[in-house]
PDB file of N, CA and C in Angstrom:
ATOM      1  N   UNK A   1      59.752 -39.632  -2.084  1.00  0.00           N
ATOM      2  CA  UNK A   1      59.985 -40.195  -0.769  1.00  0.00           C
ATOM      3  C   UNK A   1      58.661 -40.688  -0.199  1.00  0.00           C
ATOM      4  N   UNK A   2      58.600 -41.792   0.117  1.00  0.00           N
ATOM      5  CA  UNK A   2      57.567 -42.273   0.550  1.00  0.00           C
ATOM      6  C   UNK A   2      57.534 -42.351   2.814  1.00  0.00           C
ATOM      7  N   UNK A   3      56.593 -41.866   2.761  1.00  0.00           N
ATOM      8  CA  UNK A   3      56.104 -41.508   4.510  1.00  0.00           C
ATOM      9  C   UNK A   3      55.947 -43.254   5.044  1.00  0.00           C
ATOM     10  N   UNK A   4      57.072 -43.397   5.793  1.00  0.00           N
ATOM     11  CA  UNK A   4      56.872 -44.711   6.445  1.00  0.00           C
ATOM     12  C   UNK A   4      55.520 -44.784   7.279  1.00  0.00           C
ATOM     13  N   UNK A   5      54.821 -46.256   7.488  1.00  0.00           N
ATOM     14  CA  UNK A   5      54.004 -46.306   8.071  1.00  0.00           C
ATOM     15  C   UNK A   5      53.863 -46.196   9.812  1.00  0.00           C
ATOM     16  N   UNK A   6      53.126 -45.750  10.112  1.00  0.00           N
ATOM     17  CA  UNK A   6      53.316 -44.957  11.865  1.00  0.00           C
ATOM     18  C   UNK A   6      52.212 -46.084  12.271  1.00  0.00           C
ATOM     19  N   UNK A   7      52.598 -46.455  13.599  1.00  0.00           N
ATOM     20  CA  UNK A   7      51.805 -47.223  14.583  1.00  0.00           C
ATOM     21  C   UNK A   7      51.192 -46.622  15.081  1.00  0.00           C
ATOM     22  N   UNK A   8      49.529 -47.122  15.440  1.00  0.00           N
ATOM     23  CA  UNK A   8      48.111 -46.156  15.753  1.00  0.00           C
ATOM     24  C   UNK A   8      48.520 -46.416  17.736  1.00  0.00           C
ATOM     25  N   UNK A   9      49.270 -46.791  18.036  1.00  0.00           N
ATOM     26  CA  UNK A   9      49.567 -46.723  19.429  1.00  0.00           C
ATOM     27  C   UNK A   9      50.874 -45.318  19.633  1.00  0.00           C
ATOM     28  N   UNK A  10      50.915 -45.163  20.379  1.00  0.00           N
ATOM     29  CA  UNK A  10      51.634 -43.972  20.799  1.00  0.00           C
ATOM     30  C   UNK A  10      51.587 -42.467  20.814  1.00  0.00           C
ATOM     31  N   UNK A  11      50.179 -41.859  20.209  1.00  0.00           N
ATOM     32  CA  UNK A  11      49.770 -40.793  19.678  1.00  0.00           C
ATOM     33  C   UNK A  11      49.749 -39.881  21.315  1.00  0.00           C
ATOM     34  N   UNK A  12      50.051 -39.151  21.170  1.00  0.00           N
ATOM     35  CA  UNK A  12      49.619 -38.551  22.376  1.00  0.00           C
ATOM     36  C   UNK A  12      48.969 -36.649  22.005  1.00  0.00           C
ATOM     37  N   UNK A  13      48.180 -36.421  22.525  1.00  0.00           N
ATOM     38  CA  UNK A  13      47.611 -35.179  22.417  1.00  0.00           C
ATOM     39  C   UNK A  13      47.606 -34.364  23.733  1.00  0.00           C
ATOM     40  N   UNK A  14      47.768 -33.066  23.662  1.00  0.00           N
ATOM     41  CA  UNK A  14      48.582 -32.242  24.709  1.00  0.00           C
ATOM     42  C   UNK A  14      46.818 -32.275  26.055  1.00  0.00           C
ATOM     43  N   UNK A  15      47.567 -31.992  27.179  1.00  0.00           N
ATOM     44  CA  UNK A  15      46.431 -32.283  28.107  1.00  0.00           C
ATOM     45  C   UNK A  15      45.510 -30.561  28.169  1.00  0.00           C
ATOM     46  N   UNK A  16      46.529 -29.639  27.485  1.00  0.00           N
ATOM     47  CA  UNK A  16      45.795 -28.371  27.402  1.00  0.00           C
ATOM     48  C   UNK A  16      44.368 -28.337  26.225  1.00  0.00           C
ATOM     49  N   UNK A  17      44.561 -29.646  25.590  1.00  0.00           N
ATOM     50  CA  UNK A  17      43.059 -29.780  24.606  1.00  0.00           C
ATOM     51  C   UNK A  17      41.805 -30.098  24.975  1.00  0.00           C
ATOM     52  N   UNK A  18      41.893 -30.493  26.512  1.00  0.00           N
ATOM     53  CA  UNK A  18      40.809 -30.897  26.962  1.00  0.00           C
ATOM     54  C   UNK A  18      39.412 -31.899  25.604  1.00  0.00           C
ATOM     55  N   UNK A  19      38.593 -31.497  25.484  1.00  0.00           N
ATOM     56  CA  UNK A  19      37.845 -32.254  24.586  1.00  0.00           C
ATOM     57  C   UNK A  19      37.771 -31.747  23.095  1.00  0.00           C
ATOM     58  N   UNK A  20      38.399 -30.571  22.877  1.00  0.00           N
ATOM     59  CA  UNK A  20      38.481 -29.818  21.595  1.00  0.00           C
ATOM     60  C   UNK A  20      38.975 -30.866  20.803  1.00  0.00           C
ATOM     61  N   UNK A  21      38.312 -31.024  18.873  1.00  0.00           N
ATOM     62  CA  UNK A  21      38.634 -32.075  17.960  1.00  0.00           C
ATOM     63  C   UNK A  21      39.451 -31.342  17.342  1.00  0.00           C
ATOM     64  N   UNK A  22      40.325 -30.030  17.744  1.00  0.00           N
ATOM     65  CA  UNK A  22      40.923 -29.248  16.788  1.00  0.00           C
ATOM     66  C   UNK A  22      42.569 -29.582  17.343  1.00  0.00           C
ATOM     67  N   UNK A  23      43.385 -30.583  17.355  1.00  0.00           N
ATOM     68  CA  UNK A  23      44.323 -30.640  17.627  1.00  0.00           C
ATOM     69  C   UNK A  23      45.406 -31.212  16.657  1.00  0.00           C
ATOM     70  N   UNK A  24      46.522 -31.052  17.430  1.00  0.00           N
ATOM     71  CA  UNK A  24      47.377 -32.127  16.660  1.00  0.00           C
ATOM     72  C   UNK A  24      47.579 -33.041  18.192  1.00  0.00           C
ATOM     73  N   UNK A  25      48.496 -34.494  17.280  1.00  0.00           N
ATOM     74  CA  UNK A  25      49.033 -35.498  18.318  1.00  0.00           C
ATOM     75  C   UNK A  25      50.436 -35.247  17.685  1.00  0.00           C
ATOM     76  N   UNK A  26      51.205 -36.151  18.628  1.00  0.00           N
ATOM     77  CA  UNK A  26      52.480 -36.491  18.752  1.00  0.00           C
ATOM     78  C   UNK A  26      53.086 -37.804  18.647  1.00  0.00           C
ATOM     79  N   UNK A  27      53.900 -38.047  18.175  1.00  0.00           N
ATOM     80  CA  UNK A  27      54.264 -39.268  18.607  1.00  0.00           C
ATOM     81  C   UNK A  27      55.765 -39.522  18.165  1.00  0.00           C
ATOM     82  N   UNK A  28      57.221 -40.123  19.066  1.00  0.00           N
ATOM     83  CA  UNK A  28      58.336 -40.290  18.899  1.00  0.00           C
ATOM     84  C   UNK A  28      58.314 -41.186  17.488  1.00  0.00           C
ATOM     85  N   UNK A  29      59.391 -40.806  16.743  1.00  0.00           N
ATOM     86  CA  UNK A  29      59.707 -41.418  15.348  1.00  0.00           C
ATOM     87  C   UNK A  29      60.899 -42.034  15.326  1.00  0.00           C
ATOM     88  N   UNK A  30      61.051 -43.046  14.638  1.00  0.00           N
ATOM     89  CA  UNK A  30      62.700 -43.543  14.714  1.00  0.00           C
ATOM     90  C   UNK A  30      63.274 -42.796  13.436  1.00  0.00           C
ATOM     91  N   UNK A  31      64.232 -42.590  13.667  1.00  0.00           N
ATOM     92  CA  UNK A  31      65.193 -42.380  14.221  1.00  0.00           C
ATOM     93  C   UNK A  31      65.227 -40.944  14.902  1.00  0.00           C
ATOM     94  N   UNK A  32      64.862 -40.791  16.345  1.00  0.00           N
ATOM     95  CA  UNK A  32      64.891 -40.138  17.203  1.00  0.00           C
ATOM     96  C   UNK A  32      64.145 -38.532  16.730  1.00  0.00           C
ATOM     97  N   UNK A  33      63.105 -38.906  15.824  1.00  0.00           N
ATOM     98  CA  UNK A  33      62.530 -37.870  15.658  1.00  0.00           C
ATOM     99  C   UNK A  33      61.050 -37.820  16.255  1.00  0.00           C
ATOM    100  N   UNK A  34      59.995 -37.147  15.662  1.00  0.00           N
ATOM    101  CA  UNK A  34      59.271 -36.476  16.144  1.00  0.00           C
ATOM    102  C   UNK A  34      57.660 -36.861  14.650  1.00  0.00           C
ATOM    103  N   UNK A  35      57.030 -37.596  14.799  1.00  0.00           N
ATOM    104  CA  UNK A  35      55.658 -37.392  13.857  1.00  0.00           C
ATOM    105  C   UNK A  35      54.677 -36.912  14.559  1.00  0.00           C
ATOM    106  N   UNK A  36      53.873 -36.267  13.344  1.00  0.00           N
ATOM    107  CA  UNK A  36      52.894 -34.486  13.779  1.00  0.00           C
ATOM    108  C   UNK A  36      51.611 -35.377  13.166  1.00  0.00           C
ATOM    109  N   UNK A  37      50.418 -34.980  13.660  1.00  0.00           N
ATOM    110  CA  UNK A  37      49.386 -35.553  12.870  1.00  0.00           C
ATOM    111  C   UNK A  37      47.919 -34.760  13.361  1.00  0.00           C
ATOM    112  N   UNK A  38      47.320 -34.602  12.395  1.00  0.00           N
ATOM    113  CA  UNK A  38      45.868 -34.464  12.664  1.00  0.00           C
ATOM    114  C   UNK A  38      45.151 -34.989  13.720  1.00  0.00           C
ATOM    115  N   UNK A  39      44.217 -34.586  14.655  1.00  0.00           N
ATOM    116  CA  UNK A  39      43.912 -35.249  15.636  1.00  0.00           C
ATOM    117  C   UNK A  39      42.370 -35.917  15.184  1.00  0.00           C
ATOM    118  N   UNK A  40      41.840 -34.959  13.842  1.00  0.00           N
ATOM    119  CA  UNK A  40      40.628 -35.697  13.843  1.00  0.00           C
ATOM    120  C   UNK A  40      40.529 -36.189  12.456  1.00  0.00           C
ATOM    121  N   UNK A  41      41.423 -36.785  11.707  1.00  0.00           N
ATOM    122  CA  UNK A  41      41.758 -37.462  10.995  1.00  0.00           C
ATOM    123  C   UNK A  41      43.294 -38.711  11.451  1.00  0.00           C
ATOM    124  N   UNK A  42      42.872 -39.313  12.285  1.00  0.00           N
ATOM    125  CA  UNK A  42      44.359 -39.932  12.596  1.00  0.00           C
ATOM    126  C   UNK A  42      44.535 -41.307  11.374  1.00  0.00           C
ATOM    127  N   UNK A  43      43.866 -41.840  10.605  1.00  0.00           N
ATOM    128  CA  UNK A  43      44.245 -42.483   9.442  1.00  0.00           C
ATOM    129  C   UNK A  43      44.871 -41.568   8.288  1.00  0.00           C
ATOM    130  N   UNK A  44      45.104 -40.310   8.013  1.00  0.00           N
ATOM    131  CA  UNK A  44      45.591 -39.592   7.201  1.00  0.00           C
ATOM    132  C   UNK A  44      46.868 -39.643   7.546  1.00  0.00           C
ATOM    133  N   UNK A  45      47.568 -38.589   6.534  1.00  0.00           N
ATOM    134  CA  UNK A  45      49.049 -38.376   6.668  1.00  0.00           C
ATOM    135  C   UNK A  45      49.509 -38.038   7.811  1.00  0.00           C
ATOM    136  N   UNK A  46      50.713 -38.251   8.382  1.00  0.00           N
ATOM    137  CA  UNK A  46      51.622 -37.413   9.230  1.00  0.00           C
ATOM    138  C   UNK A  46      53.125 -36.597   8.688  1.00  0.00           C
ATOM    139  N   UNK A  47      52.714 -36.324   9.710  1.00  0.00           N
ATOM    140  CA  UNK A  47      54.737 -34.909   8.931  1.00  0.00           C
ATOM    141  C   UNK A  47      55.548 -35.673   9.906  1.00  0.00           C
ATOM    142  N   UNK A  48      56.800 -35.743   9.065  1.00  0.00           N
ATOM    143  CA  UNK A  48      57.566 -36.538  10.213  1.00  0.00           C
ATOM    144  C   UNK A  48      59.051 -35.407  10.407  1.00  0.00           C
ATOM    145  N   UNK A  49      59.339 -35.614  11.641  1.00  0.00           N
ATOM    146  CA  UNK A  49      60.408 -34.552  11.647  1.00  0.00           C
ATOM    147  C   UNK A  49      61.843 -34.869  11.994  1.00  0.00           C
ATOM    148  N   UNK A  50      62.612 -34.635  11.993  1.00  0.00           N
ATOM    149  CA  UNK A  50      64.251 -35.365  12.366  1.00  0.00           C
ATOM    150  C   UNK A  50      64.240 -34.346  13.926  1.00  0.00           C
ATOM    151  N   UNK A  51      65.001 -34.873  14.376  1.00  0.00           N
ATOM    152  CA  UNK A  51      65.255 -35.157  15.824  1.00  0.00           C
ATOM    153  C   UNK A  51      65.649 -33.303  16.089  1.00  0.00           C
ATOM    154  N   UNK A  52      66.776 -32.862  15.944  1.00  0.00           N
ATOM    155  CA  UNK A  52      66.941 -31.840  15.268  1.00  0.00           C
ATOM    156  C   UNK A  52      65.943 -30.208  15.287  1.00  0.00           C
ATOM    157  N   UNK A  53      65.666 -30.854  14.240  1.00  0.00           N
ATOM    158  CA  UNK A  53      64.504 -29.892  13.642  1.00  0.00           C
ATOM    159  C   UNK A  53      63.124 -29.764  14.863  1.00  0.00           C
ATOM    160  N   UNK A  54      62.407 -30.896  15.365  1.00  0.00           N
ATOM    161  CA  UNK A  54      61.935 -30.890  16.501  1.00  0.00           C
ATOM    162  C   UNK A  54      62.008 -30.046  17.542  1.00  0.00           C
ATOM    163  N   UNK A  55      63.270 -30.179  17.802  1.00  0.00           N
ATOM    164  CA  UNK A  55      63.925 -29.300  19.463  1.00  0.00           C
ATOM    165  C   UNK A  55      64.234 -28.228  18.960  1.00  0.00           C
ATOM    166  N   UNK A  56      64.261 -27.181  17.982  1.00  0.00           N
ATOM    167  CA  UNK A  56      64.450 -26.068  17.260  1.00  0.00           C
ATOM    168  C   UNK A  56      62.949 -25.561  17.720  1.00  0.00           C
ATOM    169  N   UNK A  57      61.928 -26.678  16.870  1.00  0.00           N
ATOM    170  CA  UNK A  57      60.858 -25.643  17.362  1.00  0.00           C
ATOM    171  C   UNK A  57      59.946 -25.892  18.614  1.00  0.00           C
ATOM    172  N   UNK A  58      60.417 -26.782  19.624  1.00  0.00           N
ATOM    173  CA  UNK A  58      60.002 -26.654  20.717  1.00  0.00           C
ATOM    174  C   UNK A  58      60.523 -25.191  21.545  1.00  0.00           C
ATOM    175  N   UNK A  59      61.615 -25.714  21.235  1.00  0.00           N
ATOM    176  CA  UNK A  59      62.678 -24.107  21.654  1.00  0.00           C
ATOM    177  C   UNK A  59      62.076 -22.785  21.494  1.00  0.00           C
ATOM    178  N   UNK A  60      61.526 -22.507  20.277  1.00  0.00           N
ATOM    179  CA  UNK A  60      60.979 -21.568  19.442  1.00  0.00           C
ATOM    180  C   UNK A  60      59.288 -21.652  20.314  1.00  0.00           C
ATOM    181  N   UNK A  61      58.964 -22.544  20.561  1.00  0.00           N
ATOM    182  CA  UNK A  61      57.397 -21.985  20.925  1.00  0.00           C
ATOM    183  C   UNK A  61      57.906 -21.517  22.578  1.00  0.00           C
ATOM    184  N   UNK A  62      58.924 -22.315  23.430  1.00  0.00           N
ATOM    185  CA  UNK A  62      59.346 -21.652  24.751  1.00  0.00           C
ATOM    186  C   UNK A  62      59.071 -20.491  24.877  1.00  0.00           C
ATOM    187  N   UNK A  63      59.839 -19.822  23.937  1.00  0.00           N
ATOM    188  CA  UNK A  63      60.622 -18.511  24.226  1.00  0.00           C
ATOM    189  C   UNK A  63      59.754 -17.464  23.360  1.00  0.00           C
ATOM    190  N   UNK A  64      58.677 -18.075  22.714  1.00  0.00           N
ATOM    191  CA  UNK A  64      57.182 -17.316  22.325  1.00  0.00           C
ATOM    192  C   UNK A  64      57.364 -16.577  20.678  1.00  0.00           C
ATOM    193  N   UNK A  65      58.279 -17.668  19.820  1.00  0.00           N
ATOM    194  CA  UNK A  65      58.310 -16.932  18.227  1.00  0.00           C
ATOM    195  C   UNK A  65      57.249 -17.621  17.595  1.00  0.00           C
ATOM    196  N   UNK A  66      56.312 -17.763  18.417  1.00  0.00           N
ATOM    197  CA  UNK A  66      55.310 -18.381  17.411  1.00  0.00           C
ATOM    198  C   UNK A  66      53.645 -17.682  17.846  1.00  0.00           C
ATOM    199  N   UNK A  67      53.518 -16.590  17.771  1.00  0.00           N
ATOM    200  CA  UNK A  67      52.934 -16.174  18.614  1.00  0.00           C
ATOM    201  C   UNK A  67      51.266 -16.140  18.151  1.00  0.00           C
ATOM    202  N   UNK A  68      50.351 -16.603  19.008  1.00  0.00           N
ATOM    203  CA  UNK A  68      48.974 -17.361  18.229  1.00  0.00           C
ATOM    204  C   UNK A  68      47.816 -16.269  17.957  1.00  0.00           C
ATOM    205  N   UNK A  69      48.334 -14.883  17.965  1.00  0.00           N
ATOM    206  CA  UNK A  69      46.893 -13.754  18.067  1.00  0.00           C
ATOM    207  C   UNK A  69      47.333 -13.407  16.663  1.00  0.00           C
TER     208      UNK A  69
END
């Protein structure tokens, strides 16, 4: 399976990163999904996610199953 190509416009990175190079970005995918990417490599790969699968783990960081200590 080959990773369709993603447009370098739309990336967005969370405003809790302030100037840190350790992030990921975001950006809406068609068909109504979700691409993940390196923030300090943004010419590299992205993970792309189905629409779905996305709101599972937004859900999941809400309600704290992802827990960062």
């Amino acid at each position: 399976m080959t990773v369709p190509e993603i447009a370098a416009r739309g990336w967005y990175k969370s405003s809790y990163s302030a100037q840190a190079n350790e992030c990921v970005e975001t950006r809406r995918a068609v068909p109504a999904g979700m691409a993940v990417r390196d923030s300090k490599d943004p010419d590299g790969p992205a993970l792309l996610f189905a629409g779905e699968a996305w709101a599972s783990f937004i859900a999941g960081v809400k309600v704290g199953d992802f827990p960062t200590d």
